[in-house]
PDB file of N, CA and C in Angstrom:
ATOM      1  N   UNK A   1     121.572 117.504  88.469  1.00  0.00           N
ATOM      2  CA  UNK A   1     120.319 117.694  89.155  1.00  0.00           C
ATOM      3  C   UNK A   1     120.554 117.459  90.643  1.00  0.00           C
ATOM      4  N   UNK A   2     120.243 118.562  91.360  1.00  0.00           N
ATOM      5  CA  UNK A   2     120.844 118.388  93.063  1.00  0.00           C
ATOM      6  C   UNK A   2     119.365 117.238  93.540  1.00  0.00           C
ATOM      7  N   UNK A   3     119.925 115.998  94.481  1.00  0.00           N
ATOM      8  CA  UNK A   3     119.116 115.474  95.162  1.00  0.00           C
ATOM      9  C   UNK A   3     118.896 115.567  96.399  1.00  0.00           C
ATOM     10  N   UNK A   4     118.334 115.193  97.119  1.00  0.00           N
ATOM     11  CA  UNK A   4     117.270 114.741  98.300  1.00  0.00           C
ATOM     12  C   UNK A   4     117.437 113.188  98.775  1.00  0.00           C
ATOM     13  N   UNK A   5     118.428 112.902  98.796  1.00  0.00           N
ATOM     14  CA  UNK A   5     118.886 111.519  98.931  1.00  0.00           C
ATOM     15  C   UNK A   5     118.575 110.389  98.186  1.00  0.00           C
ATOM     16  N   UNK A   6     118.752 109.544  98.011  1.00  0.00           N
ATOM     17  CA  UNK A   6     118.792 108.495  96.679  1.00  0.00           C
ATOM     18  C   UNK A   6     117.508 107.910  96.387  1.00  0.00           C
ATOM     19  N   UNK A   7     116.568 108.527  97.037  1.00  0.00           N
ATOM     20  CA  UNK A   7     114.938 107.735  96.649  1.00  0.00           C
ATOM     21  C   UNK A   7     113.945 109.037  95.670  1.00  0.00           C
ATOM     22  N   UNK A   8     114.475 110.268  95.458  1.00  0.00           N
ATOM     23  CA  UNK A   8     114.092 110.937  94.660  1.00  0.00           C
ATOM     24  C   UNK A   8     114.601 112.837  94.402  1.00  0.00           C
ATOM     25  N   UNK A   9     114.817 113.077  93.586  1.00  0.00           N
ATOM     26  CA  UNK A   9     115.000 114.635  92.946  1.00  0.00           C
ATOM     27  C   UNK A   9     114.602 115.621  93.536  1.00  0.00           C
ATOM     28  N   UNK A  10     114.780 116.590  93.904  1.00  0.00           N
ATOM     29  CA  UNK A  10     113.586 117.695  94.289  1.00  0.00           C
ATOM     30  C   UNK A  10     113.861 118.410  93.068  1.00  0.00           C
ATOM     31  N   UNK A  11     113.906 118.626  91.938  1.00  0.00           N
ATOM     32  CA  UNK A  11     112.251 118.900  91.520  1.00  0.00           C
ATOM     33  C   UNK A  11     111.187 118.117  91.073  1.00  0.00           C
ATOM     34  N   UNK A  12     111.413 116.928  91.317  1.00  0.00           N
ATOM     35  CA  UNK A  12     110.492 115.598  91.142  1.00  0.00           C
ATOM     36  C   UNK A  12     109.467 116.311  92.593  1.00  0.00           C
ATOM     37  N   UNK A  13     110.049 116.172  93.702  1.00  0.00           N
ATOM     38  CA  UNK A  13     109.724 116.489  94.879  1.00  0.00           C
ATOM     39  C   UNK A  13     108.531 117.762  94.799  1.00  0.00           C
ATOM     40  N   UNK A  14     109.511 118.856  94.472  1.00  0.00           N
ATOM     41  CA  UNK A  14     108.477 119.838  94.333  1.00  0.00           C
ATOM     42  C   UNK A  14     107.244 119.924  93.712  1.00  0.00           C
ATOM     43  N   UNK A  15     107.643 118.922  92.285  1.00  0.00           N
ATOM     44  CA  UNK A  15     106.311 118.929  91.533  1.00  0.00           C
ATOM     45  C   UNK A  15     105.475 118.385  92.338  1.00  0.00           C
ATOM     46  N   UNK A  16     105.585 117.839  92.458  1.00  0.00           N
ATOM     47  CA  UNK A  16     104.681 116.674  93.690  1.00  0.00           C
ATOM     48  C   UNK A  16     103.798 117.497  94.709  1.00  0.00           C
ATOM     49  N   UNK A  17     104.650 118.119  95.118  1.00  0.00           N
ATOM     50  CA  UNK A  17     103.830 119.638  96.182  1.00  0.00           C
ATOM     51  C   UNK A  17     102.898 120.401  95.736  1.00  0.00           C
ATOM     52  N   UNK A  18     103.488 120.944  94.612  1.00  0.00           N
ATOM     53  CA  UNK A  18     102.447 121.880  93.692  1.00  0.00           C
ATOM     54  C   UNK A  18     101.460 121.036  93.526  1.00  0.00           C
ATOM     55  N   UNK A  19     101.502 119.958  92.388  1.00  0.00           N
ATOM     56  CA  UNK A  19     100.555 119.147  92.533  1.00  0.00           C
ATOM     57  C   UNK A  19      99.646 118.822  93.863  1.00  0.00           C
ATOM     58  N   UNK A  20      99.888 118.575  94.908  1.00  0.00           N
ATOM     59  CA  UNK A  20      98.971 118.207  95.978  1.00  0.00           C
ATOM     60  C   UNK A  20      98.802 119.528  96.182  1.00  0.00           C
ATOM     61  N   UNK A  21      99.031 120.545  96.518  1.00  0.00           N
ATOM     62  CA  UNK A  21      98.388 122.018  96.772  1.00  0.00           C
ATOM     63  C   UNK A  21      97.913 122.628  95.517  1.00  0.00           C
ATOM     64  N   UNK A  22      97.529 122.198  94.560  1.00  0.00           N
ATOM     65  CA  UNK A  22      97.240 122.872  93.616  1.00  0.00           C
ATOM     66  C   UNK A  22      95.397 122.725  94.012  1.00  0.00           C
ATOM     67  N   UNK A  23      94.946 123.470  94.266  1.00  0.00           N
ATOM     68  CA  UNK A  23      93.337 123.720  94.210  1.00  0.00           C
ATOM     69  C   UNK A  23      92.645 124.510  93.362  1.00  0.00           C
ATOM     70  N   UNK A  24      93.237 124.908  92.031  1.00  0.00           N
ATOM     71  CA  UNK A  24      92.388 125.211  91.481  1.00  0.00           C
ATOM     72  C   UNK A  24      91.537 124.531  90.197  1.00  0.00           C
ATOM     73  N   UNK A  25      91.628 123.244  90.449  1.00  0.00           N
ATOM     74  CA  UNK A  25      90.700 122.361  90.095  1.00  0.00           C
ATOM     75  C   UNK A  25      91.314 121.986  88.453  1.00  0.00           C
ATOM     76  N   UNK A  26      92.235 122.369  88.292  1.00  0.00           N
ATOM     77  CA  UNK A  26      92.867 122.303  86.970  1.00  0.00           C
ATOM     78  C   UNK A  26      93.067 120.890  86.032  1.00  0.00           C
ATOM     79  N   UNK A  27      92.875 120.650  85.252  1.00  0.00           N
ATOM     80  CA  UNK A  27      93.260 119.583  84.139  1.00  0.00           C
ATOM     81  C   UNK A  27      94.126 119.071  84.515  1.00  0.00           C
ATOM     82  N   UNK A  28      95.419 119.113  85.085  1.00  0.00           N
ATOM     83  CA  UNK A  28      96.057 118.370  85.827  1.00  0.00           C
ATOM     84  C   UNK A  28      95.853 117.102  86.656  1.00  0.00           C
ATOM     85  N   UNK A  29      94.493 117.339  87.490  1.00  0.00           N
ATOM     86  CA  UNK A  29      94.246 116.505  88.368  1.00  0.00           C
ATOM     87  C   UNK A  29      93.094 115.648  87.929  1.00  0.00           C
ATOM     88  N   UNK A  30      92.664 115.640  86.539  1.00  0.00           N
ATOM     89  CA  UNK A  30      91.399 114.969  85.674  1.00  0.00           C
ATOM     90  C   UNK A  30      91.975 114.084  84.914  1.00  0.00           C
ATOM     91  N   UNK A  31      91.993 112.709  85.191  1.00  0.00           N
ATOM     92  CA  UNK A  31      92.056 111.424  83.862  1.00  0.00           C
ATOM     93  C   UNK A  31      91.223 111.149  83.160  1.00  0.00           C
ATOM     94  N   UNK A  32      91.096 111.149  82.149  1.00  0.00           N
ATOM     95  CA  UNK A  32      90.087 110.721  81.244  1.00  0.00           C
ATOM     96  C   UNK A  32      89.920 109.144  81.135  1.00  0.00           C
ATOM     97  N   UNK A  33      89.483 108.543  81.290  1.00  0.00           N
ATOM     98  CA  UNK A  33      88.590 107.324  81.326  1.00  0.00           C
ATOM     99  C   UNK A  33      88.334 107.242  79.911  1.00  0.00           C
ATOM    100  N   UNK A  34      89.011 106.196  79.329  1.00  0.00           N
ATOM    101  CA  UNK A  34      88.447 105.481  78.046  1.00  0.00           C
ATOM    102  C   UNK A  34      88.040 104.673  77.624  1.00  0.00           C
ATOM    103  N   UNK A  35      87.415 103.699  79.060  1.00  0.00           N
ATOM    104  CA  UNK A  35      87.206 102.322  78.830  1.00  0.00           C
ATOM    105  C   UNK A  35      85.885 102.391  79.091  1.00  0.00           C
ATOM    106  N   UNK A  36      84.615 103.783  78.411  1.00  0.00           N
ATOM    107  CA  UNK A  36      83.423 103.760  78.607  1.00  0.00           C
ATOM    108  C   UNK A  36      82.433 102.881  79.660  1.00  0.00           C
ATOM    109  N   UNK A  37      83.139 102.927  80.576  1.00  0.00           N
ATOM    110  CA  UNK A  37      82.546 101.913  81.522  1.00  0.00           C
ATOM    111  C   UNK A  37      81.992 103.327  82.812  1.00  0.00           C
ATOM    112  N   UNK A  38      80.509 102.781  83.196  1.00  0.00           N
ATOM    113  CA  UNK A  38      80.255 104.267  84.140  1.00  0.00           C
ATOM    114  C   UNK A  38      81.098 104.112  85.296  1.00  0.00           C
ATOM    115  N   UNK A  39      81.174 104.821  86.390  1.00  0.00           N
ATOM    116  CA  UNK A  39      82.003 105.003  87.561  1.00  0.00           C
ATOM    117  C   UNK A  39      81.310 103.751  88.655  1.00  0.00           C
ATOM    118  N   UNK A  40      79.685 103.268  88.535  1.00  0.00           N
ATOM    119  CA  UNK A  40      79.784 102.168  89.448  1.00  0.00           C
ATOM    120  C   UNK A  40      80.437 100.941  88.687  1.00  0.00           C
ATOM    121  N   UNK A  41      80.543 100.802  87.340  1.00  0.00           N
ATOM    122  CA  UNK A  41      80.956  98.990  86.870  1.00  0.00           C
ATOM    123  C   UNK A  41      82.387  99.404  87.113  1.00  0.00           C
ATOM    124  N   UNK A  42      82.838 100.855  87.034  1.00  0.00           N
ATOM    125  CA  UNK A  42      84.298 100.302  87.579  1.00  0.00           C
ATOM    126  C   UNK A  42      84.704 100.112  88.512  1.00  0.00           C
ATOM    127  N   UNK A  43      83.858 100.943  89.643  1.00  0.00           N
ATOM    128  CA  UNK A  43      83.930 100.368  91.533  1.00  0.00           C
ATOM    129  C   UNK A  43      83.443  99.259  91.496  1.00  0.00           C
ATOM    130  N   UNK A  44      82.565  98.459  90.598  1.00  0.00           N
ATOM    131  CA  UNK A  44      82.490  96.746  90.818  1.00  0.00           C
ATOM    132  C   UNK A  44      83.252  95.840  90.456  1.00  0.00           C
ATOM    133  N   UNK A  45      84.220  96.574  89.470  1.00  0.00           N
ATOM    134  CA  UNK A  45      85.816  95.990  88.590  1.00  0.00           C
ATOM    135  C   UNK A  45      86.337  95.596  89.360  1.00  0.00           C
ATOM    136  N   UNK A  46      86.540  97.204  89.997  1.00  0.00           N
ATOM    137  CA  UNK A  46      87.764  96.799  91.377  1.00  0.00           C
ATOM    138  C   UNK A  46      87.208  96.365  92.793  1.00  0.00           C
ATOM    139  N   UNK A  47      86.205  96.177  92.951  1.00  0.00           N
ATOM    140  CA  UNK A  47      85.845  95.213  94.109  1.00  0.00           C
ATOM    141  C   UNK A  47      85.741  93.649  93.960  1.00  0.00           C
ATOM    142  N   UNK A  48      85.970  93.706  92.737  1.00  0.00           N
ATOM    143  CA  UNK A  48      85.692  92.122  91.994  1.00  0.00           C
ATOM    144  C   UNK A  48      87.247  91.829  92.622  1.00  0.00           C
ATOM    145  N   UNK A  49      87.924  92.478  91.838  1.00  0.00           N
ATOM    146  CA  UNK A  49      89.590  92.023  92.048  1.00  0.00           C
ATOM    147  C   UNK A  49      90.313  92.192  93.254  1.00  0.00           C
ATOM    148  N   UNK A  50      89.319  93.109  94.226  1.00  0.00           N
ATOM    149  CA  UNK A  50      89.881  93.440  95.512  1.00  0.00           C
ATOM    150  C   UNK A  50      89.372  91.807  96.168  1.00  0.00           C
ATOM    151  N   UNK A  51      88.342  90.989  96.545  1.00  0.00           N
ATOM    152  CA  UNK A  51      87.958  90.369  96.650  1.00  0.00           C
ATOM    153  C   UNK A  51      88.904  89.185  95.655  1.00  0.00           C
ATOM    154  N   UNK A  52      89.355  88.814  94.826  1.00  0.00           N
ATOM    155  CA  UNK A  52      89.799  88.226  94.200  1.00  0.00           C
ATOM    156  C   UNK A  52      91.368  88.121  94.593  1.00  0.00           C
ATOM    157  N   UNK A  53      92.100  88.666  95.235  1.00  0.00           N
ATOM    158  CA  UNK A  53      93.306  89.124  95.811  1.00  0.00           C
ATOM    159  C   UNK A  53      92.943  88.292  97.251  1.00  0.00           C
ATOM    160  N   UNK A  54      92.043  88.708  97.902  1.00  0.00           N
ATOM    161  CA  UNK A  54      91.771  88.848  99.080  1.00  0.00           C
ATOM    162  C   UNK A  54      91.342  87.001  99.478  1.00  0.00           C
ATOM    163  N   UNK A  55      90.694  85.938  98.248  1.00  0.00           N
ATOM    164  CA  UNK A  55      90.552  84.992  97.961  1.00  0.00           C
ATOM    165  C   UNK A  55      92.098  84.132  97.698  1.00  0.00           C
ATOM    166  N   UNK A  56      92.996  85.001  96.985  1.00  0.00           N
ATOM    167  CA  UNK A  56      94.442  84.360  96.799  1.00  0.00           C
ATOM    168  C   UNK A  56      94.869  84.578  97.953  1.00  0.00           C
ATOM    169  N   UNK A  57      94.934  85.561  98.915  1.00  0.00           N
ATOM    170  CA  UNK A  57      96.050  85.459 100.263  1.00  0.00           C
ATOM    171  C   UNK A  57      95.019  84.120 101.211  1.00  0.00           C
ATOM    172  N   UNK A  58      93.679  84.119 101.184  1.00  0.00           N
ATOM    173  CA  UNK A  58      93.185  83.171 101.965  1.00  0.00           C
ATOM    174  C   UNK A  58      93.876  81.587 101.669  1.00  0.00           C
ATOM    175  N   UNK A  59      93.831  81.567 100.417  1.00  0.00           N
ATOM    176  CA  UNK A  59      94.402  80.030  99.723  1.00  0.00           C
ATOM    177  C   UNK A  59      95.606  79.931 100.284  1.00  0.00           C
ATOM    178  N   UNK A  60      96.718  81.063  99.972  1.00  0.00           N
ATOM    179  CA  UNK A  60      98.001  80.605 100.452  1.00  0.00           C
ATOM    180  C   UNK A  60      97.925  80.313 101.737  1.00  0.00           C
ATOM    181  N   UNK A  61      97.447  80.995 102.655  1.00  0.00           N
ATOM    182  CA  UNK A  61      97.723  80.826 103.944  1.00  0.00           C
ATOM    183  C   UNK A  61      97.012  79.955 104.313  1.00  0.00           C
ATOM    184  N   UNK A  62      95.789  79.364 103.755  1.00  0.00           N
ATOM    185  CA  UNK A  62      95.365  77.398 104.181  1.00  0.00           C
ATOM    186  C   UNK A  62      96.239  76.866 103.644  1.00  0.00           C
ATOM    187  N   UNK A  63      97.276  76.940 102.573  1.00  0.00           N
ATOM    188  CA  UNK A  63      97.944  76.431 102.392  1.00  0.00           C
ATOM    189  C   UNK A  63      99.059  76.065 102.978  1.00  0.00           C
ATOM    190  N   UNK A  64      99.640  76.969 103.647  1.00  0.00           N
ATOM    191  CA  UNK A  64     101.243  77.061 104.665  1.00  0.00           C
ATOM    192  C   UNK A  64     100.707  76.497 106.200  1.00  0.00           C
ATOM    193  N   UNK A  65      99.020  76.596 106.341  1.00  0.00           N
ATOM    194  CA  UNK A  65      98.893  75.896 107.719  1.00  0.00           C
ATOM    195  C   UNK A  65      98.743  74.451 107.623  1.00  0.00           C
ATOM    196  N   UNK A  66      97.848  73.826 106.261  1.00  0.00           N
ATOM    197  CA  UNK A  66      97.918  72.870 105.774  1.00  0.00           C
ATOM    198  C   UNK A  66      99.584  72.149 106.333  1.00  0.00           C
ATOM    199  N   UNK A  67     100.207  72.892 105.282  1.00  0.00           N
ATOM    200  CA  UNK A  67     101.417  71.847 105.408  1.00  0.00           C
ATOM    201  C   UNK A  67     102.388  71.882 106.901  1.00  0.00           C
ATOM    202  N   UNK A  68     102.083  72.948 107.729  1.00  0.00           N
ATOM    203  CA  UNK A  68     102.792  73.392 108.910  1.00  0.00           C
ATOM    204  C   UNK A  68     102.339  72.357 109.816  1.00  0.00           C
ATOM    205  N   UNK A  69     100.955  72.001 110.067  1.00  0.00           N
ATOM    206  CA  UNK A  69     100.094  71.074 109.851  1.00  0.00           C
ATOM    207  C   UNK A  69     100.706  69.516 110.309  1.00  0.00           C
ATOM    208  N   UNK A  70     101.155  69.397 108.598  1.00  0.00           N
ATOM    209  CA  UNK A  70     101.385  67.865 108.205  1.00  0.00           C
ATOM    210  C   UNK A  70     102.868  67.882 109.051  1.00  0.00           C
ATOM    211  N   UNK A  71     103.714  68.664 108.980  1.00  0.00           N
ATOM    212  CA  UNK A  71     104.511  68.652 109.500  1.00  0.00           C
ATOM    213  C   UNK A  71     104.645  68.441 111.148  1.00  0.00           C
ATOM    214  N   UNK A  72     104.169  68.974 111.821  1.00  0.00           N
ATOM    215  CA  UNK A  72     103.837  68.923 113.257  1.00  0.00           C
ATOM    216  C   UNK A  72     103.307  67.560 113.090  1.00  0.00           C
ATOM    217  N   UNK A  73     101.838  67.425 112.962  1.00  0.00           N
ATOM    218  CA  UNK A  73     102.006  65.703 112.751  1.00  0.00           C
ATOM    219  C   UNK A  73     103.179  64.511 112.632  1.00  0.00           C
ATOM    220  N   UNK A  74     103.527  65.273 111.242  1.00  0.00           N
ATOM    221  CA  UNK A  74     104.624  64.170 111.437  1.00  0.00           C
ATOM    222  C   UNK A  74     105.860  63.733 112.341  1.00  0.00           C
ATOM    223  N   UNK A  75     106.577  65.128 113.255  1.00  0.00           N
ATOM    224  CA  UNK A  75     107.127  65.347 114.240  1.00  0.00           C
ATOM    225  C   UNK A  75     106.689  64.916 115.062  1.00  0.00           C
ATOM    226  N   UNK A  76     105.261  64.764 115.691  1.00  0.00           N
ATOM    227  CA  UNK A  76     104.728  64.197 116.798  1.00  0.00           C
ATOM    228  C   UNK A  76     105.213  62.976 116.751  1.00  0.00           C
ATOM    229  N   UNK A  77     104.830  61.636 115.522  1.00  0.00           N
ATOM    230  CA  UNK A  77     104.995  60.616 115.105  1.00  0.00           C
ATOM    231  C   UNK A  77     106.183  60.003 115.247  1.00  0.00           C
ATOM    232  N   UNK A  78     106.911  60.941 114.620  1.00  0.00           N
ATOM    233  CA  UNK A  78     108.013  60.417 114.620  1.00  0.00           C
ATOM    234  C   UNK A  78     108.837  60.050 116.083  1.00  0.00           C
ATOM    235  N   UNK A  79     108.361  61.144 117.065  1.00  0.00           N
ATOM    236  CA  UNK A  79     108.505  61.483 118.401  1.00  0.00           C
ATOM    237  C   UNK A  79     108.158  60.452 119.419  1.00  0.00           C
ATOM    238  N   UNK A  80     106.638  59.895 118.839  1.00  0.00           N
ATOM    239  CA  UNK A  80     106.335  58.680 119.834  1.00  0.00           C
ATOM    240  C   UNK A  80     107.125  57.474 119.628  1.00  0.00           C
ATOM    241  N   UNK A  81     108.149  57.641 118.899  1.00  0.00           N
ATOM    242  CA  UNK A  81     108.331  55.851 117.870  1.00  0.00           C
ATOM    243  C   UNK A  81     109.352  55.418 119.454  1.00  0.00           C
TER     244      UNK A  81
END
């Protein structure tokens, strides 16, 4: 199979093209949804978890200033002795 350098195939590539230029609205570009849920509870799914992500990077990073923090403190301290 001739490549396109080591991150992917062309005809992986090509499909990919067709696919994005394909406009004639074809079955191709339709997922079926089986988790009977309407289209707003699943934009509230994923705003739940976007928000929920967005709550974990806040924690870590009070966390790394927290201790960056204690550290500088303690450098000061140690500094005046």
């Amino acid at each position: 199979m001739p490549s396109l350098g080591s991150r992917f195939s062309i005809p992986s590539f090509l499909g990919g093209m067709a696919q994005a230029l394909d406009l004639s609205g074809g079955g191709a570009a339709i997922t079926l949804d089986r988790s009977g849920l309407s289209p707003a509870q699943r934009d509230a799914r994923a705003l739940s978890a976007d928000w929920r992500m967005v709550g974990a990077d806040l924690r870590t990073a009070m966390q790394r200033v927290r201790a960056e923090a204690t550290l500088v403190r303690g450098a000061a301290r140690d500094g005046a002795r």
